[in-house]
C-alpha atoms as a PDB file:
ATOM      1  CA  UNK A   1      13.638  -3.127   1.660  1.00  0.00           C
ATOM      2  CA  UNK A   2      10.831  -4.339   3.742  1.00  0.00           C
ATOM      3  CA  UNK A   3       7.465  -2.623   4.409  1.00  0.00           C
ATOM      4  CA  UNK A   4       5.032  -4.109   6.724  1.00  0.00           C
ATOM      5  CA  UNK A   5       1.562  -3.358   4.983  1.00  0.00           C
ATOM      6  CA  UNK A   6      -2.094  -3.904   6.920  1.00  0.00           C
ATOM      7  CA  UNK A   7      -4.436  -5.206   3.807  1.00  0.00           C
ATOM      8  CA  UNK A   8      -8.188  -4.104   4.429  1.00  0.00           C
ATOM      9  CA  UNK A   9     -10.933  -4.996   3.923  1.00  0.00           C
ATOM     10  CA  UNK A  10      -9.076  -8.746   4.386  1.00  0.00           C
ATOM     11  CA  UNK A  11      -7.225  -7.167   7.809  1.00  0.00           C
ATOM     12  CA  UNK A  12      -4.519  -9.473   6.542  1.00  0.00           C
ATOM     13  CA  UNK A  13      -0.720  -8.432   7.836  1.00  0.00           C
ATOM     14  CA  UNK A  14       2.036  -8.868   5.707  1.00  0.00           C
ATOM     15  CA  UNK A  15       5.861  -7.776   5.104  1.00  0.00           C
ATOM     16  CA  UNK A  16       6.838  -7.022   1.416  1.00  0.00           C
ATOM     17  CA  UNK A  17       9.978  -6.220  -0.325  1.00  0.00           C
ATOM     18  CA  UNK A  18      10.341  -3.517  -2.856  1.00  0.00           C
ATOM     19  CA  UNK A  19      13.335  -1.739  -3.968  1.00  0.00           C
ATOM     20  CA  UNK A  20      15.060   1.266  -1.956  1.00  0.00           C
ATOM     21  CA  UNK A  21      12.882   4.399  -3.145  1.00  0.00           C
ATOM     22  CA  UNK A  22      10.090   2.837  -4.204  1.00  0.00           C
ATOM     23  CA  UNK A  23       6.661   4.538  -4.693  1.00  0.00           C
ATOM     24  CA  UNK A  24       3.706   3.571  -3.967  1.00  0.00           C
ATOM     25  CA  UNK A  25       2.725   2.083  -7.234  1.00  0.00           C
ATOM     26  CA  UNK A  26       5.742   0.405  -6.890  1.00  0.00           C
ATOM     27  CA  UNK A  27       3.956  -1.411  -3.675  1.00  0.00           C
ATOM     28  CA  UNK A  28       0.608  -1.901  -5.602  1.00  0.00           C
ATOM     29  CA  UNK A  29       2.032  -3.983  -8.325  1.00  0.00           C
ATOM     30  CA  UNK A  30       4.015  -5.935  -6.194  1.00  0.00           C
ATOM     31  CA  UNK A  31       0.197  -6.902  -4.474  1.00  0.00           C
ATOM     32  CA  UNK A  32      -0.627  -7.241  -7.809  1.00  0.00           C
ATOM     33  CA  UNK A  33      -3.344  -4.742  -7.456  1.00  0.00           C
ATOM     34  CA  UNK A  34      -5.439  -2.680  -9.686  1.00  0.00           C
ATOM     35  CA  UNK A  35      -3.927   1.591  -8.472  1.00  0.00           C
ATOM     36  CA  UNK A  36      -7.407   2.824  -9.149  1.00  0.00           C
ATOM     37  CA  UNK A  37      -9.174   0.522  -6.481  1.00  0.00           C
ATOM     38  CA  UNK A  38      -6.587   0.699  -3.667  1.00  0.00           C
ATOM     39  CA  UNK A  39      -6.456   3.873  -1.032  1.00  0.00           C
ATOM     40  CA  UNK A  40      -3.039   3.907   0.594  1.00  0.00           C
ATOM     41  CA  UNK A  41      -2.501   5.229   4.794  1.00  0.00           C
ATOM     42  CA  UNK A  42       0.468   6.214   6.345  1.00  0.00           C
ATOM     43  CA  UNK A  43      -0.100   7.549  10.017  1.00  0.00           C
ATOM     44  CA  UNK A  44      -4.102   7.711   9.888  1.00  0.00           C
ATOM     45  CA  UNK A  45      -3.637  10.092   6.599  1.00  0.00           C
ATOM     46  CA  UNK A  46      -4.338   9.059   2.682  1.00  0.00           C
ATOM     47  CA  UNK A  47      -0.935   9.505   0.475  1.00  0.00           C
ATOM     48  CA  UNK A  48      -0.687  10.047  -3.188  1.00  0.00           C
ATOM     49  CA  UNK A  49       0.271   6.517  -4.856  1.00  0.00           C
ATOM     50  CA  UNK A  50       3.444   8.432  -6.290  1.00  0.00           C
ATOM     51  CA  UNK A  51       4.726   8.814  -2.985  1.00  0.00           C
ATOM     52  CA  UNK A  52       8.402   7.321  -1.472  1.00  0.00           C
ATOM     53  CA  UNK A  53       7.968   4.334   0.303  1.00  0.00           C
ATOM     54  CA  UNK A  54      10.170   4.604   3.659  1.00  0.00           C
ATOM     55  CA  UNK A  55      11.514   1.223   4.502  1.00  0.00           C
ATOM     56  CA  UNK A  56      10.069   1.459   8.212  1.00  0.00           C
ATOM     57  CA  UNK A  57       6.667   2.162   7.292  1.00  0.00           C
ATOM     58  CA  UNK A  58       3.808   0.898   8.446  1.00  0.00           C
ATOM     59  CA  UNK A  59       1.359   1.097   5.755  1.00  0.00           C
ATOM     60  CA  UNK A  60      -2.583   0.447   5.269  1.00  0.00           C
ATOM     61  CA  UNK A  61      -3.835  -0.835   1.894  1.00  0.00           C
ATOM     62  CA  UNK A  62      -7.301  -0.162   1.754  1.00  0.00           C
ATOM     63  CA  UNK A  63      -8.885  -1.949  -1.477  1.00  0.00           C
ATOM     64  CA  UNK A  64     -12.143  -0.069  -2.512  1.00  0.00           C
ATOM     65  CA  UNK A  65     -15.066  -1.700  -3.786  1.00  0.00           C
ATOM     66  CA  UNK A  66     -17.710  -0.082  -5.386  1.00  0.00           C
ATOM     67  CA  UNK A  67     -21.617  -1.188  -6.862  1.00  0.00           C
ATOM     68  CA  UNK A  68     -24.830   0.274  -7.801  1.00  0.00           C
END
């Protein structure tokens, strides 16, 4: 299924596939991301990376960098 995903801080749109009922670390590796440095949004609200993944979604991946 597709999910249409808003990458920050990049603001970069795109449309990725990942299989019916996938989670959101389902999404992460797919973006070949690191789980512990990504937030993810659904309607203005954090979700848990173990949640469903709805195919009409509209998503926000918020990457979080850190530094002392």
């Amino acid at each position: 299924m597709s999910v249409r995903i808003l990458l920050l801080p990049e603001r970069e749109t795109r449309t990725v596939e990942v299989p019916r009922g996938a989670d959101g670390f389902a999404l992460i590796r797919t973006l070949c991301l690191n789980p512990e440095n990504v937030i993810l949004v659904r309607g203005g609200r954090p979700i848990p990376v173990d949640s469903r993944i709805k195919a009409k979604d509209d998503l926000k991946v918020i990457r979080v960098v850190s530094g002392g």
